[in-house]
PDB file of N, CA and C in Angstrom:
ATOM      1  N   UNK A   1      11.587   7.088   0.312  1.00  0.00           N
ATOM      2  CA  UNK A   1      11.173   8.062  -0.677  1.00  0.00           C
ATOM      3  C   UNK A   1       9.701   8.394  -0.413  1.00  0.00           C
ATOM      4  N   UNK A   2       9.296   9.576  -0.752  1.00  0.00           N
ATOM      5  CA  UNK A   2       7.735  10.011  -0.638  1.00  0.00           C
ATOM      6  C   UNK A   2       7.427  10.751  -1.496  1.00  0.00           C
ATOM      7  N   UNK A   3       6.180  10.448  -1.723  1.00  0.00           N
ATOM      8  CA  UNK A   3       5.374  11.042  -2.986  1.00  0.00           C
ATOM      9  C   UNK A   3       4.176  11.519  -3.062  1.00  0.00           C
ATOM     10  N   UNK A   4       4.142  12.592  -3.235  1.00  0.00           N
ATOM     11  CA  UNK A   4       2.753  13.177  -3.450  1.00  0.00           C
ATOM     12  C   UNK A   4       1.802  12.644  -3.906  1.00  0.00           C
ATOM     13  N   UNK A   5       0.514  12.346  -4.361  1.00  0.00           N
ATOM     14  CA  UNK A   5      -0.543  11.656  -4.917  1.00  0.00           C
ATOM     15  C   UNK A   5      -1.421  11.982  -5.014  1.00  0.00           C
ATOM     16  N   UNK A   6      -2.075  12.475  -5.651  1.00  0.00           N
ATOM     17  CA  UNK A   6      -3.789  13.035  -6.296  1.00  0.00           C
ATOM     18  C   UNK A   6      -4.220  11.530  -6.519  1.00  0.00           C
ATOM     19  N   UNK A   7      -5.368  10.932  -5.452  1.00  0.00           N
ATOM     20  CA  UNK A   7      -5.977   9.829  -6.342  1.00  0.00           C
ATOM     21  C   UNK A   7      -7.428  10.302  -6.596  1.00  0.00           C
ATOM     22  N   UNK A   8      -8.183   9.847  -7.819  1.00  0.00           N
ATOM     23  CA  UNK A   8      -9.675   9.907  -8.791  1.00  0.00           C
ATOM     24  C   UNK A   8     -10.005   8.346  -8.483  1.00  0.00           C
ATOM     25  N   UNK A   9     -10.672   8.319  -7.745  1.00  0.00           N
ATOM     26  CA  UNK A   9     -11.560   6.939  -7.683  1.00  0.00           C
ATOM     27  C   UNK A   9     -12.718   7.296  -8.251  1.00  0.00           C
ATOM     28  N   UNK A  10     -13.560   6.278  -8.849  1.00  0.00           N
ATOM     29  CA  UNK A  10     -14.128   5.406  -9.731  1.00  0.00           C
ATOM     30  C   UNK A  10     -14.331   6.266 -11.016  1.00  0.00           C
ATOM     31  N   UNK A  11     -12.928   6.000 -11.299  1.00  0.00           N
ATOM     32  CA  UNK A  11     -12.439   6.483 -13.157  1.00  0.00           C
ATOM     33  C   UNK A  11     -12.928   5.049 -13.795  1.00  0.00           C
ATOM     34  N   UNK A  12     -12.879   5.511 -15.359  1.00  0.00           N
ATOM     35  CA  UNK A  12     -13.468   4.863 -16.340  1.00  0.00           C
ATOM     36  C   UNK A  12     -12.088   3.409 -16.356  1.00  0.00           C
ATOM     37  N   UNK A  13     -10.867   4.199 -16.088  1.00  0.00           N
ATOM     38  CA  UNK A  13     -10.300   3.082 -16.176  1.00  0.00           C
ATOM     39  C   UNK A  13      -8.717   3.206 -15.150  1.00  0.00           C
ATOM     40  N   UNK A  14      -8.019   2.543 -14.875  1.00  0.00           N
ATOM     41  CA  UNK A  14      -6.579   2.610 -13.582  1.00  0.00           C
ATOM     42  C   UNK A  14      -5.538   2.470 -14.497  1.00  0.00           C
ATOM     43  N   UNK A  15      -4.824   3.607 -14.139  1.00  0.00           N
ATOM     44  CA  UNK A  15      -3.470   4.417 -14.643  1.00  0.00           C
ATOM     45  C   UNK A  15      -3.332   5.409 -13.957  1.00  0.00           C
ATOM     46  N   UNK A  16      -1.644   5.199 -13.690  1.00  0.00           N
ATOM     47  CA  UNK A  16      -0.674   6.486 -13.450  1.00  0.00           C
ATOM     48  C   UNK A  16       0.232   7.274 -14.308  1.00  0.00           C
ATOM     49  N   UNK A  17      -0.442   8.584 -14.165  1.00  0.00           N
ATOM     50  CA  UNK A  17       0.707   9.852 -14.405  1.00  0.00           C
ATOM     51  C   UNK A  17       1.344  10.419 -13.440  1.00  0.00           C
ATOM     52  N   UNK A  18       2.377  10.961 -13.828  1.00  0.00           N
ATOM     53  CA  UNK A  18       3.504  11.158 -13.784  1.00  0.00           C
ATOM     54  C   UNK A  18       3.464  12.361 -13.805  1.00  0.00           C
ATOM     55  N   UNK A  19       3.345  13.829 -12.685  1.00  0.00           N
ATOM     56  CA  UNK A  19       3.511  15.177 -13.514  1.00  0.00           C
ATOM     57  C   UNK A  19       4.616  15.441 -13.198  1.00  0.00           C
ATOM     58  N   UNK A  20       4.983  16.742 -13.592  1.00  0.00           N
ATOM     59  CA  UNK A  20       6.435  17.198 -13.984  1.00  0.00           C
ATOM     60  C   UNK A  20       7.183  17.506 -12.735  1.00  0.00           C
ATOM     61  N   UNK A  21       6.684  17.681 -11.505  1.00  0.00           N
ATOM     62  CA  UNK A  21       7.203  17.812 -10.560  1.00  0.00           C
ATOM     63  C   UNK A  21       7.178  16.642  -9.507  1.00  0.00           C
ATOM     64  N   UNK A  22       6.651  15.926  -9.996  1.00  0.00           N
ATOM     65  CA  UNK A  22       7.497  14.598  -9.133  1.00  0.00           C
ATOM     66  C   UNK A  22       6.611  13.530  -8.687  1.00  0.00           C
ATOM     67  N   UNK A  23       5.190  14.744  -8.616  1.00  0.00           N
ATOM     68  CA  UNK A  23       3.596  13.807  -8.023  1.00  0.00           C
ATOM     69  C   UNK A  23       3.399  12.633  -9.145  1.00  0.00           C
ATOM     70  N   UNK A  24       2.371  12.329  -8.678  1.00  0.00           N
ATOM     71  CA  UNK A  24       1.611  11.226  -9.070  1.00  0.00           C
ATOM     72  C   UNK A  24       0.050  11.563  -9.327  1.00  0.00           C
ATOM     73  N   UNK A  25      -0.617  11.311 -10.269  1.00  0.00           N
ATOM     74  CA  UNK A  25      -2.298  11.388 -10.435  1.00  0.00           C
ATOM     75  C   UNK A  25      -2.454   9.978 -10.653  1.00  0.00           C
ATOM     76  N   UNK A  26      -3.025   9.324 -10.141  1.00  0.00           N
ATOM     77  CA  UNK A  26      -3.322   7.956  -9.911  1.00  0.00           C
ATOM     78  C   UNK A  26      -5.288   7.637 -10.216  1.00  0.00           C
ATOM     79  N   UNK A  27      -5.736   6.970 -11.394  1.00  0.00           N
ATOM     80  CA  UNK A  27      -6.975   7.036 -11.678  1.00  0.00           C
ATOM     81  C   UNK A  27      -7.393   5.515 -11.180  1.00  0.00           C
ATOM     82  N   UNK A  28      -8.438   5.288 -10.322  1.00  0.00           N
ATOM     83  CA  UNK A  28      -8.595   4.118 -10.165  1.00  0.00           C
ATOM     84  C   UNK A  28      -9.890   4.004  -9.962  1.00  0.00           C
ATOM     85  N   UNK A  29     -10.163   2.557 -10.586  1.00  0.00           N
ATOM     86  CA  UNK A  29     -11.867   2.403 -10.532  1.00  0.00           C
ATOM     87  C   UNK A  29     -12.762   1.878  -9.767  1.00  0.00           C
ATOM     88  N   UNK A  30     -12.284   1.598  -8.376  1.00  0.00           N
ATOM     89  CA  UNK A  30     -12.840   1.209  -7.037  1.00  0.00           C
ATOM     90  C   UNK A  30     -13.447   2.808  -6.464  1.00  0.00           C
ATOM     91  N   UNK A  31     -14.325   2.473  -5.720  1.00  0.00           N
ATOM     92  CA  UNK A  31     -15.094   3.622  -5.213  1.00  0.00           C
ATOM     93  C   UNK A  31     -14.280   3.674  -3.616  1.00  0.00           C
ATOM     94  N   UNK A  32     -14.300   4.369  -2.990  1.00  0.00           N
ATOM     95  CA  UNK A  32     -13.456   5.016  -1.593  1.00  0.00           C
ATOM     96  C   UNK A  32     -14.722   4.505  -0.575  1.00  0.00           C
ATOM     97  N   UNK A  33     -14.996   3.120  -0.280  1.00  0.00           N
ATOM     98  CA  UNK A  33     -15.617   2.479   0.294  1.00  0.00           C
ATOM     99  C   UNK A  33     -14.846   1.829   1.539  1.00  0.00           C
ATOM    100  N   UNK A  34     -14.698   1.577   2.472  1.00  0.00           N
ATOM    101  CA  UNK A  34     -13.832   0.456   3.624  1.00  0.00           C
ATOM    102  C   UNK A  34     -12.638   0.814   2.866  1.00  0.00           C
ATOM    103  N   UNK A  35     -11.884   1.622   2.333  1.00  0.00           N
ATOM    104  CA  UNK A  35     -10.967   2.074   2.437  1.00  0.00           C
ATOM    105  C   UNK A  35     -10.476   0.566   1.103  1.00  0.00           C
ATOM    106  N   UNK A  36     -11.171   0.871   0.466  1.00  0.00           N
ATOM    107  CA  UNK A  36     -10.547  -0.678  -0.971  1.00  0.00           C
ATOM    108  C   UNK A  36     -10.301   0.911  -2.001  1.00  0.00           C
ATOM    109  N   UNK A  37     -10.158   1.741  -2.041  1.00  0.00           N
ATOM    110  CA  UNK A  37      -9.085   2.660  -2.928  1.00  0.00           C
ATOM    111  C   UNK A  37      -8.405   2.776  -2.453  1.00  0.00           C
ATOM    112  N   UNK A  38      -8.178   2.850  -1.318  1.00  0.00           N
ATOM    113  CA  UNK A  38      -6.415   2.920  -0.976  1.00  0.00           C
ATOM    114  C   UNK A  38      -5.293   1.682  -0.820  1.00  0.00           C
ATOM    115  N   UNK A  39      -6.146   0.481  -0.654  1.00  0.00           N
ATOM    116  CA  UNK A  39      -5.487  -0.626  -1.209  1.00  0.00           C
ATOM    117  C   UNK A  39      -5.200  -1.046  -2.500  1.00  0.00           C
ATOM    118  N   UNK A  40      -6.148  -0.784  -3.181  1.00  0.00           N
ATOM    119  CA  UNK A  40      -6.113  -0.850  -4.967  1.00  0.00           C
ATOM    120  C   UNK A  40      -4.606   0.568  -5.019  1.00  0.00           C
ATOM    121  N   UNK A  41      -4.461   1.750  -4.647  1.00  0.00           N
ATOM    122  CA  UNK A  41      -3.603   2.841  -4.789  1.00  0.00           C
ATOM    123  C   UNK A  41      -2.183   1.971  -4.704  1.00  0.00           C
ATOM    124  N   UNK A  42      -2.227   1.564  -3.384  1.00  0.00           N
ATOM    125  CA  UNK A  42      -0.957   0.999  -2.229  1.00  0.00           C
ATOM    126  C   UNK A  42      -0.303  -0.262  -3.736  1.00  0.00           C
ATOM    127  N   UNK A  43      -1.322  -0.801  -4.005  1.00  0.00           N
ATOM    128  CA  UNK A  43      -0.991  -1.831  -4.961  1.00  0.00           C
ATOM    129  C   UNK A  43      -0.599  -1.340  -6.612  1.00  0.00           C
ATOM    130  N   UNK A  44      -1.105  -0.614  -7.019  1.00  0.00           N
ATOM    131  CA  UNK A  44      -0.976   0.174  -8.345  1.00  0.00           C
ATOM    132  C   UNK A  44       0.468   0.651  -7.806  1.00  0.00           C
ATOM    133  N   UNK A  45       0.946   1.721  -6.767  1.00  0.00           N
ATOM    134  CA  UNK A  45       2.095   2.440  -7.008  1.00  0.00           C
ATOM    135  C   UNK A  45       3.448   1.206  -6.962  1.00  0.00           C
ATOM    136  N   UNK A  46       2.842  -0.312  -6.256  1.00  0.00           N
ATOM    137  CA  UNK A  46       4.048  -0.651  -5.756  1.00  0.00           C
ATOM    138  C   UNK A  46       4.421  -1.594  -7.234  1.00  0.00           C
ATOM    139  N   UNK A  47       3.285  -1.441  -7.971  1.00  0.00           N
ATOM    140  CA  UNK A  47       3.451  -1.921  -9.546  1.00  0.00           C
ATOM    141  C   UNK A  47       4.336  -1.280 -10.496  1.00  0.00           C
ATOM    142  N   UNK A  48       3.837   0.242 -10.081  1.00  0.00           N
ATOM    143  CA  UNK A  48       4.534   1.293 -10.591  1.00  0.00           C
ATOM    144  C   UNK A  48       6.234   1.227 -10.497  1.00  0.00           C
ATOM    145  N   UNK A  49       6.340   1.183  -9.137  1.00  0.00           N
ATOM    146  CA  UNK A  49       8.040   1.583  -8.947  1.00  0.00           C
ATOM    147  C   UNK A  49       8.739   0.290  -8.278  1.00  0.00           C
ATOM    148  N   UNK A  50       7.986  -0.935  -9.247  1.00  0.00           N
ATOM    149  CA  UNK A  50       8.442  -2.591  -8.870  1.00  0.00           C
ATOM    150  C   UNK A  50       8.991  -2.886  -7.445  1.00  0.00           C
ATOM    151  N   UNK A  51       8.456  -2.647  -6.273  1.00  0.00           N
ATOM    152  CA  UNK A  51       8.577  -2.646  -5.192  1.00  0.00           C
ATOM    153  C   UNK A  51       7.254  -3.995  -4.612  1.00  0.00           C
ATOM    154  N   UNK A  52       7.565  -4.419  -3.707  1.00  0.00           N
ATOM    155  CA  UNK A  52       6.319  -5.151  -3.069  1.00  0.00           C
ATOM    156  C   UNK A  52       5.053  -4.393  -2.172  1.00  0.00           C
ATOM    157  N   UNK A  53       4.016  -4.724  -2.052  1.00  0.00           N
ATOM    158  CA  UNK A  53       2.584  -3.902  -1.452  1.00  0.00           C
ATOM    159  C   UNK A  53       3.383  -3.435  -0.052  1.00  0.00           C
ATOM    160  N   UNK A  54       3.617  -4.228   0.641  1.00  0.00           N
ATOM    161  CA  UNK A  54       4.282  -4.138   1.980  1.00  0.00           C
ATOM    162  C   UNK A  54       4.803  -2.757   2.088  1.00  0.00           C
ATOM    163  N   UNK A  55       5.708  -2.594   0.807  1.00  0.00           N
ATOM    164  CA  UNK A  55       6.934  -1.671   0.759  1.00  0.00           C
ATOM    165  C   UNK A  55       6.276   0.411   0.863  1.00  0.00           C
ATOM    166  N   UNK A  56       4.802   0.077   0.750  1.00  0.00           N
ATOM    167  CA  UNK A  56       3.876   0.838  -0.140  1.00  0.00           C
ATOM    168  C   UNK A  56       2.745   1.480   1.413  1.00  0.00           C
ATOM    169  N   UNK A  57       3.659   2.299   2.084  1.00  0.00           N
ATOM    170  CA  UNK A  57       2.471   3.252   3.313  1.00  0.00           C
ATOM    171  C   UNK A  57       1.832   4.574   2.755  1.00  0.00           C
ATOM    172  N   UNK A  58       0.456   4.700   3.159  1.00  0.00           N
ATOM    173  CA  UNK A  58       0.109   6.079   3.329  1.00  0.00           C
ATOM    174  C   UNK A  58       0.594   6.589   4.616  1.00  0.00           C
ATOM    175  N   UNK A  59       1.193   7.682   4.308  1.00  0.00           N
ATOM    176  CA  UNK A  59       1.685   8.637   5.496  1.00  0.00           C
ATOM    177  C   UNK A  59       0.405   9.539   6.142  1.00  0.00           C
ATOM    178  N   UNK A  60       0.389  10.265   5.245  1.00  0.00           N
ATOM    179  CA  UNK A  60      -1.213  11.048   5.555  1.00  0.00           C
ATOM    180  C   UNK A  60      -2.103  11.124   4.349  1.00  0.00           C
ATOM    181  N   UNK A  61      -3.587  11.659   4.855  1.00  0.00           N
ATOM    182  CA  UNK A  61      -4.127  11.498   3.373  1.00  0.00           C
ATOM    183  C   UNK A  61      -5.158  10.870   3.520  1.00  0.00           C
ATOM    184  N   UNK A  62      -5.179   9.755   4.651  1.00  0.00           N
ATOM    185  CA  UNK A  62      -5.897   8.211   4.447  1.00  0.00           C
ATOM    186  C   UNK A  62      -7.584   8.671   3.781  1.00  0.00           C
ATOM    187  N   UNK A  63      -8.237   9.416   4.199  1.00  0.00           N
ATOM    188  CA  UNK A  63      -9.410   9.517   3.755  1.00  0.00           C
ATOM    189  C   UNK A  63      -9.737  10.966   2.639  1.00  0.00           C
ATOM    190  N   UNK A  64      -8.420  11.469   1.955  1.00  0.00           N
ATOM    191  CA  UNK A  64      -8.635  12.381   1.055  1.00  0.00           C
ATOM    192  C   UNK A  64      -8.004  11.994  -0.317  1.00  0.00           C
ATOM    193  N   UNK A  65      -8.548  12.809  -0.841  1.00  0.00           N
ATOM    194  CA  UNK A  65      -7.418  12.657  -2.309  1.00  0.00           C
ATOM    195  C   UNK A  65      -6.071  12.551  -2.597  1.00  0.00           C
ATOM    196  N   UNK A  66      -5.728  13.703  -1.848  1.00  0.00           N
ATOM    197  CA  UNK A  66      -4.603  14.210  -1.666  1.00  0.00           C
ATOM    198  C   UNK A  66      -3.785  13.718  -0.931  1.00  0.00           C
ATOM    199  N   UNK A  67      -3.022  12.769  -1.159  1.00  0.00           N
ATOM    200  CA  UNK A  67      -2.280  12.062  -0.398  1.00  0.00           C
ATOM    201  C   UNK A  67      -1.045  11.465   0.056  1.00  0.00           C
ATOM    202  N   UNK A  68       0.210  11.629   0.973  1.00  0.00           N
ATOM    203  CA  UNK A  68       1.685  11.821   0.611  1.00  0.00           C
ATOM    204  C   UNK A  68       1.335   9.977   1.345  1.00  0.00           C
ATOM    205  N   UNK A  69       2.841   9.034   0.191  1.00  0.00           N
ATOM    206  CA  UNK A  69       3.330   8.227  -0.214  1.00  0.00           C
ATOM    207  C   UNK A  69       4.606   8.097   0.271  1.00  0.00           C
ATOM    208  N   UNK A  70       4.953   6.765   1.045  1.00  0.00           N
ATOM    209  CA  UNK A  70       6.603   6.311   1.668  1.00  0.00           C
ATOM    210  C   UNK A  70       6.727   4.676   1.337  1.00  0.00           C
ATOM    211  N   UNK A  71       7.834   5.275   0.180  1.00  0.00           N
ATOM    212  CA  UNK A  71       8.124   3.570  -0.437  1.00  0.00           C
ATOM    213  C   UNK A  71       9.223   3.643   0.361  1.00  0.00           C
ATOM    214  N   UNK A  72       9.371   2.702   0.969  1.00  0.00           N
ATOM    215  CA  UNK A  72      10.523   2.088   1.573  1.00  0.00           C
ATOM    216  C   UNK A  72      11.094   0.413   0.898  1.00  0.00           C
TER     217      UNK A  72
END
């Protein structure tokens, strides 16, 4: 499965929405440093859809916001 993803690093606080078409807005409060928001992300979604971190790749994206998601 793959998923779209808008992530907001260093929000006030970490939560996911849900918009109506299928994405994800993902708020998280690590800054996009050595790449520790996209591990904090990888870990939040695999919380999200009770899957393990492992289960949890960026496809593309790695250094933008905007970013497509493959839970396997």
């Amino acid at each position: 499965m793959r998923i779209r993803v808008r992530a907001q690093p260093r929000s006030s606080q970490q939560k996911i929405i849900k918009n109506e078409d299928g994405s994800l807005k993902v708020y998280l409060k690590v800054s996009p440093v050595a790449g520790r928001a996209n591990k904090e992300l990888c870990k939040l979604i695999a919380e999200f859809y009770k899957v393990k971190k492992s289960a949890v790749k960026i496809i593309t994206g790695y250094t933008s916001r905007n970013k497509i998601i493959e839970i396997s």
